[in-house]
Structures are given as structure tokens and as C-alpha cells.
PDB file of N, CA and C in Angstrom:
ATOM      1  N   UNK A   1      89.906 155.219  52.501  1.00  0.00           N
ATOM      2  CA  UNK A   1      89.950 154.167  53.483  1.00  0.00           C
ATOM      3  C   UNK A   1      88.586 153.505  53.606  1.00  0.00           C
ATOM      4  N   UNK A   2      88.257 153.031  52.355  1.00  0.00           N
ATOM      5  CA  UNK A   2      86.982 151.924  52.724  1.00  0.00           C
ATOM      6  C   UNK A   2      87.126 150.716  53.004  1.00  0.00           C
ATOM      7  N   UNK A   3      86.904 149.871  54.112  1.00  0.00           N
ATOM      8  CA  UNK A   3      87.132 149.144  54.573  1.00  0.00           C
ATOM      9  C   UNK A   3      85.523 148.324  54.525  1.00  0.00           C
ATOM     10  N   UNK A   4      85.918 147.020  53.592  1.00  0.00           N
ATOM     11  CA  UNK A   4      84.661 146.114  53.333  1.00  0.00           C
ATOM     12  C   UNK A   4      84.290 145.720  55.337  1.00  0.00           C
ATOM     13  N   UNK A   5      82.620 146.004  55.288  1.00  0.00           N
ATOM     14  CA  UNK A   5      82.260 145.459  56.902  1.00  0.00           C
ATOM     15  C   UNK A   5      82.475 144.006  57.009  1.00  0.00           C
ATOM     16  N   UNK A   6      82.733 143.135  56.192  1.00  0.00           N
ATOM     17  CA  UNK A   6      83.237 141.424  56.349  1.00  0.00           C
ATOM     18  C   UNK A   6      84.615 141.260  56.360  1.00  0.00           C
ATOM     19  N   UNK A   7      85.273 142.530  56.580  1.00  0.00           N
ATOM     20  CA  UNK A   7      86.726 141.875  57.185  1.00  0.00           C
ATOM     21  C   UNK A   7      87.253 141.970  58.414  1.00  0.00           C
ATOM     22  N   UNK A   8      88.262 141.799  58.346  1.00  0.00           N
ATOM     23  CA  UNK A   8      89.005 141.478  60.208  1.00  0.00           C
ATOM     24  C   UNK A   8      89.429 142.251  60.508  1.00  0.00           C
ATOM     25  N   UNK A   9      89.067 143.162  61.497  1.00  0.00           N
ATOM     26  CA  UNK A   9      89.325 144.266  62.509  1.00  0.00           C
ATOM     27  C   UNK A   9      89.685 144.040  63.056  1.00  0.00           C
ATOM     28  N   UNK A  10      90.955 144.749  63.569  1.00  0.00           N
ATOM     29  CA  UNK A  10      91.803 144.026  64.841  1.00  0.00           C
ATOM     30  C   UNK A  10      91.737 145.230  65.938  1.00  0.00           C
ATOM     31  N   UNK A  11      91.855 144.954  67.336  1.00  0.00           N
ATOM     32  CA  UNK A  11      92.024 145.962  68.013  1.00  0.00           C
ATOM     33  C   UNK A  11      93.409 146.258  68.435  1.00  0.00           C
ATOM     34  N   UNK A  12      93.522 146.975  69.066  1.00  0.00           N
ATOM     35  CA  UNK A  12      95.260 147.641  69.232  1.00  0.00           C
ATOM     36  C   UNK A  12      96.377 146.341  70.200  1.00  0.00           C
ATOM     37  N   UNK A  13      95.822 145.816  71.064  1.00  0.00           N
ATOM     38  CA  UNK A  13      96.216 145.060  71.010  1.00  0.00           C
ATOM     39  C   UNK A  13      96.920 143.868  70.281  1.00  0.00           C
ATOM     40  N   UNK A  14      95.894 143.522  69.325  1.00  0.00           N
ATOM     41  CA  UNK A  14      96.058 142.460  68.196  1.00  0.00           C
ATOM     42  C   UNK A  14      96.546 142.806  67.042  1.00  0.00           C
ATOM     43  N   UNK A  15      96.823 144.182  67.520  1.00  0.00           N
ATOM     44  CA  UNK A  15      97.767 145.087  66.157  1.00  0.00           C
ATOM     45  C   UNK A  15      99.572 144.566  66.715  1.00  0.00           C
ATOM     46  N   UNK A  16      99.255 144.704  67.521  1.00  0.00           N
ATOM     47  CA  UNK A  16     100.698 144.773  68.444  1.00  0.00           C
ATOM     48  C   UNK A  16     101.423 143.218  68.550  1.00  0.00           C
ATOM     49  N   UNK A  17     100.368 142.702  68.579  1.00  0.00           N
ATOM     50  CA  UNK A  17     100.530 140.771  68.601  1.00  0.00           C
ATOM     51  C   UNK A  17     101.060 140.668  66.965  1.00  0.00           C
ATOM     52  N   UNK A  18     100.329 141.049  66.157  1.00  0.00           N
ATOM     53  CA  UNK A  18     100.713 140.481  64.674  1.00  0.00           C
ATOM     54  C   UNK A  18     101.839 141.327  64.345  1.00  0.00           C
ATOM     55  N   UNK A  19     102.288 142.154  64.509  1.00  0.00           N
ATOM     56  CA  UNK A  19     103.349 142.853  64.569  1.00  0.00           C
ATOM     57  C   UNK A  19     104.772 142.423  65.647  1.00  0.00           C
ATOM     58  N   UNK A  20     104.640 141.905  66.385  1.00  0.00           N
ATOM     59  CA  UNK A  20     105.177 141.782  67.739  1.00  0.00           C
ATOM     60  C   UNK A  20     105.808 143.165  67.918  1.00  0.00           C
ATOM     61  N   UNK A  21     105.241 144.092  68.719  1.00  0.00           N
ATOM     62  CA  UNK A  21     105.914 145.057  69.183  1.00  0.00           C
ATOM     63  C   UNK A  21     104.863 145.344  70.247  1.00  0.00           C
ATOM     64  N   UNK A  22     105.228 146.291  70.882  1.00  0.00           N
ATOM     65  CA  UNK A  22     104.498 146.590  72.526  1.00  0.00           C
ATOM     66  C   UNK A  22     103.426 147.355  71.913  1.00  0.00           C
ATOM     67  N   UNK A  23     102.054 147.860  72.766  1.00  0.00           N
ATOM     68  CA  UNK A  23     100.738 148.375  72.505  1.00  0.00           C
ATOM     69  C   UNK A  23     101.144 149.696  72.267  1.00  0.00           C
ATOM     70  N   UNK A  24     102.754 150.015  73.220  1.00  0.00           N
ATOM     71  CA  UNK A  24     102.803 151.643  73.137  1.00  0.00           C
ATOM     72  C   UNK A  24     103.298 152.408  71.544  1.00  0.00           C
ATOM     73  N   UNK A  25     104.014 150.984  70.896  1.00  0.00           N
ATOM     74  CA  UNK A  25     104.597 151.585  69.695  1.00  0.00           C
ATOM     75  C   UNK A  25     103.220 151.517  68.663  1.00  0.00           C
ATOM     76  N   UNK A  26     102.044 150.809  68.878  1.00  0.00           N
ATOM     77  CA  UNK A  26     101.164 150.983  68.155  1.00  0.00           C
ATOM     78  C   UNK A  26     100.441 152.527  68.125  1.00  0.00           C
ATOM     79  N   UNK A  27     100.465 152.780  69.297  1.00  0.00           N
ATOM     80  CA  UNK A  27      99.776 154.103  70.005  1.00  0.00           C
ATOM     81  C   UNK A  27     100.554 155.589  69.211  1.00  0.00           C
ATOM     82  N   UNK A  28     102.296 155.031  69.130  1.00  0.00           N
ATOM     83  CA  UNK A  28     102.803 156.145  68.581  1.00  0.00           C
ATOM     84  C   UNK A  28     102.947 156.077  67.232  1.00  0.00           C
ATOM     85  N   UNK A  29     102.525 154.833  66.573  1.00  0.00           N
ATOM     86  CA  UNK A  29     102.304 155.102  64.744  1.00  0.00           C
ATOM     87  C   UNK A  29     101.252 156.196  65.044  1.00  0.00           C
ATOM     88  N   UNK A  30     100.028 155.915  65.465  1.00  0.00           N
ATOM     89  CA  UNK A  30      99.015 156.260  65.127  1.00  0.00           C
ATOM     90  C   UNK A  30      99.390 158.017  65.623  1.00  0.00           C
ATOM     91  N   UNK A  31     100.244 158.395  66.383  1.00  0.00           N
ATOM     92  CA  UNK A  31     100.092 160.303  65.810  1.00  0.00           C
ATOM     93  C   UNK A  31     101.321 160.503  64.842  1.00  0.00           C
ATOM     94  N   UNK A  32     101.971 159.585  64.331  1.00  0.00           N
ATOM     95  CA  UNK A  32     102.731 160.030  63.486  1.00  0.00           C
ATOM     96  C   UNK A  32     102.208 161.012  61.898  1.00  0.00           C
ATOM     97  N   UNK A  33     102.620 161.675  61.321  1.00  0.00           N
ATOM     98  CA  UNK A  33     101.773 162.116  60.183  1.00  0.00           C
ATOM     99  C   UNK A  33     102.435 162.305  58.995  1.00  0.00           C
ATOM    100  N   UNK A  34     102.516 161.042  58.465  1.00  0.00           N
ATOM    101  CA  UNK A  34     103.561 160.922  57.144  1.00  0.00           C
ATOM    102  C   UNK A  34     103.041 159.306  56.951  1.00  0.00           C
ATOM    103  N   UNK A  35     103.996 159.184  56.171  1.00  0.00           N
ATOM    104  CA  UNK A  35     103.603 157.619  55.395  1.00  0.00           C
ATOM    105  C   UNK A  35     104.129 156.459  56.217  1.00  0.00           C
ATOM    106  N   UNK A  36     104.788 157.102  57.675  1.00  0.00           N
ATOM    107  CA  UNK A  36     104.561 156.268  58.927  1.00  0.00           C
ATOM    108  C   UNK A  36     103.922 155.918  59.531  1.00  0.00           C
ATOM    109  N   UNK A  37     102.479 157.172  59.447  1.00  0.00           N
ATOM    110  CA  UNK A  37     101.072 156.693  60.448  1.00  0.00           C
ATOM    111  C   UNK A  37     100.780 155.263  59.587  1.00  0.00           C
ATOM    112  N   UNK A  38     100.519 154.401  61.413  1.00  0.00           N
ATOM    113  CA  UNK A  38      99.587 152.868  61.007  1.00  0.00           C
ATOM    114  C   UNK A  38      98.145 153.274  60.399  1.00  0.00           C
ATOM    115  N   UNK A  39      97.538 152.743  59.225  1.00  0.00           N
ATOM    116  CA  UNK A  39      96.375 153.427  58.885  1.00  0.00           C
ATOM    117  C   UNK A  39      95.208 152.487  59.912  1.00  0.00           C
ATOM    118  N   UNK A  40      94.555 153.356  60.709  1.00  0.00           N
ATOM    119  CA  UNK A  40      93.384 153.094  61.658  1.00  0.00           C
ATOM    120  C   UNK A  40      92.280 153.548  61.442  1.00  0.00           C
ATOM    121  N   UNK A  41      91.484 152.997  62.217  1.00  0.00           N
ATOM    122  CA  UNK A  41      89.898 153.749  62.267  1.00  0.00           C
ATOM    123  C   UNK A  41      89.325 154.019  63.563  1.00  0.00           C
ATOM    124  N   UNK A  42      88.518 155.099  64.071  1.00  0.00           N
ATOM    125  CA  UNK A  42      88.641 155.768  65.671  1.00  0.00           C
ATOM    126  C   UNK A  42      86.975 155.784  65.032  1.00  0.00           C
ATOM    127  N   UNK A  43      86.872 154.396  66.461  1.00  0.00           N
ATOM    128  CA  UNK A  43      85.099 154.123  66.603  1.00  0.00           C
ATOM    129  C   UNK A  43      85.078 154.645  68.098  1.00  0.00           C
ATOM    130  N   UNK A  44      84.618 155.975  67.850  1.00  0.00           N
ATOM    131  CA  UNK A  44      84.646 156.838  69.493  1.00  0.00           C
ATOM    132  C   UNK A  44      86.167 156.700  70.273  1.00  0.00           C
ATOM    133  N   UNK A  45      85.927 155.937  71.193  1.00  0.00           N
ATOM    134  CA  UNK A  45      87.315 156.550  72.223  1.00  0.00           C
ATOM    135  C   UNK A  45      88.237 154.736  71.527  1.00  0.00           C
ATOM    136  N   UNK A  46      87.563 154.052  70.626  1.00  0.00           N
ATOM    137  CA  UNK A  46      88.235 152.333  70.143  1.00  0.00           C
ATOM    138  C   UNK A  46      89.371 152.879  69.055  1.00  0.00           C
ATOM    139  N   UNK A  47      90.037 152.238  68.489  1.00  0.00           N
ATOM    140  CA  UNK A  47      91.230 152.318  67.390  1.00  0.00           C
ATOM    141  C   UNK A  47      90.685 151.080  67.009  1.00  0.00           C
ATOM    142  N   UNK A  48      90.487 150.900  65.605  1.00  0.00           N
ATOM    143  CA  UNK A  48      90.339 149.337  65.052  1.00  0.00           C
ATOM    144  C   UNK A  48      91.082 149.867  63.491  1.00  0.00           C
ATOM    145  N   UNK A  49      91.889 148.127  63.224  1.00  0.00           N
ATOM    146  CA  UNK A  49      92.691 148.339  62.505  1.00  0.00           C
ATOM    147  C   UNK A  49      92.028 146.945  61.036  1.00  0.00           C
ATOM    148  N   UNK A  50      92.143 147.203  60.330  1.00  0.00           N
ATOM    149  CA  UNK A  50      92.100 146.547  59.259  1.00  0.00           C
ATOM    150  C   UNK A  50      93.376 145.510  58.734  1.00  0.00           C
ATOM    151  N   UNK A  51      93.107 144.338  59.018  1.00  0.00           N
ATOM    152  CA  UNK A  51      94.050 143.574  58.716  1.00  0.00           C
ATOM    153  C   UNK A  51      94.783 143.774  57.553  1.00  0.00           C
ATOM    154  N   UNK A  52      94.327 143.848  56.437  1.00  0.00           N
ATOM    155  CA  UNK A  52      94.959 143.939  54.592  1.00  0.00           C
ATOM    156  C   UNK A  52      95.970 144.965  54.673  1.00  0.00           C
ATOM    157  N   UNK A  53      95.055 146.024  55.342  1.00  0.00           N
ATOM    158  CA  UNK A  53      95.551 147.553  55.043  1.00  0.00           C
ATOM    159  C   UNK A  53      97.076 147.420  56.234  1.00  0.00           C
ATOM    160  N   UNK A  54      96.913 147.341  57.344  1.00  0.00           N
ATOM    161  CA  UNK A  54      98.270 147.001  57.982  1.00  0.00           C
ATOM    162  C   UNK A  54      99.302 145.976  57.357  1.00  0.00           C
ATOM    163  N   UNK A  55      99.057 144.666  57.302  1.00  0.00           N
ATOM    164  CA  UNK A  55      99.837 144.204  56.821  1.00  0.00           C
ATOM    165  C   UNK A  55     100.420 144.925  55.361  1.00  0.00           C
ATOM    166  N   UNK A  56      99.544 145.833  54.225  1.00  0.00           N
ATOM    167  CA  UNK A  56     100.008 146.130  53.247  1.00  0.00           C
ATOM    168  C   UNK A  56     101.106 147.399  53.546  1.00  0.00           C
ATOM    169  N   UNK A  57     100.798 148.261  54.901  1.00  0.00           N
ATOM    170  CA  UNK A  57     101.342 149.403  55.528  1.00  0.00           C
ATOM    171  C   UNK A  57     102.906 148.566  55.802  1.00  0.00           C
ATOM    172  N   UNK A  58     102.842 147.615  56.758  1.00  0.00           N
ATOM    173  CA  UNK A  58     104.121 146.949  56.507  1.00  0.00           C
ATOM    174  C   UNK A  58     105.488 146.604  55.742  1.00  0.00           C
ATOM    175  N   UNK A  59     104.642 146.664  54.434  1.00  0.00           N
ATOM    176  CA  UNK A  59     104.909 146.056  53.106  1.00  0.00           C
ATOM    177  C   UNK A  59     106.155 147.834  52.477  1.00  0.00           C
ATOM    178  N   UNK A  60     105.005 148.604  52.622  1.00  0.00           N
ATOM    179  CA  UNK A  60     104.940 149.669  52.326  1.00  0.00           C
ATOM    180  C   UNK A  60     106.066 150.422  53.008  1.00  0.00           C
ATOM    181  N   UNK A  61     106.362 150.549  54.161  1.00  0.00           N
ATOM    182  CA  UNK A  61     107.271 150.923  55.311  1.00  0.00           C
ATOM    183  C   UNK A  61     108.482 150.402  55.281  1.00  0.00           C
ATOM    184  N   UNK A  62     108.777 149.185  54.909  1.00  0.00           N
ATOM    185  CA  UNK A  62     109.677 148.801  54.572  1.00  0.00           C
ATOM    186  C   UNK A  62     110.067 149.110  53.652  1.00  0.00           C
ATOM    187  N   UNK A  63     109.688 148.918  52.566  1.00  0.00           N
ATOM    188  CA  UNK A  63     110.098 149.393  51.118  1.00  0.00           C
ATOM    189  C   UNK A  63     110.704 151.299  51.342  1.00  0.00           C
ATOM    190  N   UNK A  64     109.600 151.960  51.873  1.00  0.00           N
ATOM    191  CA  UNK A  64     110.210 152.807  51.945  1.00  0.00           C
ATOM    192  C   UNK A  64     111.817 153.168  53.428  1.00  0.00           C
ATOM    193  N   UNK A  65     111.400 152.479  53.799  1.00  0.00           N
ATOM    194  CA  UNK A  65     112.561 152.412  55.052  1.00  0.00           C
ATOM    195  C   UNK A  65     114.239 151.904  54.138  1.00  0.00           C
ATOM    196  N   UNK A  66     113.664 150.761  53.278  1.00  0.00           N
ATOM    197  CA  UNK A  66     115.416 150.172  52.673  1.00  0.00           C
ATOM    198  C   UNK A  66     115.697 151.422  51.273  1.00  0.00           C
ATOM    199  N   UNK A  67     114.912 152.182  50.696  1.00  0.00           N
ATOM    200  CA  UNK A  67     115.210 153.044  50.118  1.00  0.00           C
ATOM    201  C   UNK A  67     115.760 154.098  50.374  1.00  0.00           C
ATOM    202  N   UNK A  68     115.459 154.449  51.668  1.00  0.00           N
ATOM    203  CA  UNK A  68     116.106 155.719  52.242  1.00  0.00           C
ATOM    204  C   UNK A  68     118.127 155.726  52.509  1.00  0.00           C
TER     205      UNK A  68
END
């Protein structure tokens, strides 16, 4: 999970906006522990999310969601 420092970090909020779903379903990717967890980064008590990497998690979730 290297994340270039010139890209767009979103906070949990703005995870939840580009997604449209509520802050709480963001809260419960993040203890999931399978290829469901949203991939995040925990700057002390912050969650910041990487734009590429979510939207590609998306990508990813689905694919595996219509396979099942």
C-alpha cells in the first residue's frame, strides 16, 4: 500500500460521498477482513483513503460480488 504523497486523500466522509452510502457503512468496511475491507490508511485516531485504490476496490468488489 504505497500511496504516491501527490494524490487525493479523501477522508471518511468523502469516502461515503463518492460512494453514496452513509459514514457508518464506511466505518464497517474498514473492520471487515477479507477482500471486503475498504483499503485505508490510520494517521493516528484519522482514516484517509486513497482515491485510485478505492475506486479500484470498487471495481474489484464487484467483480468479485457478480462471480459469487
Amino acid at each position: 500500500m504505497n500511496t504516491p504523497l501527490n494524490s487525493e486523500l479523501l477522508t471518511v466522509p468523502q469516502v461515503a460521498e463518492l460512494l453514496q452510502v452513509p459514514v457508518s457503512w464506511v466505518y464497517g468496511r474498514l473492520r471487515k477482513r477479507s477482500f471486503e475491507r475498504l483499503p485505508g490508511y490510520r494517521l493516528g485516531k484519522y482514516w484517509r483513503f486513497d482515491r485510485g485504490e478505492v475506486l479500484a476496490w470498487v471495481t474489484r468488489y464487484q467483480t468479485n460480488r457478480e462471480a459469487a
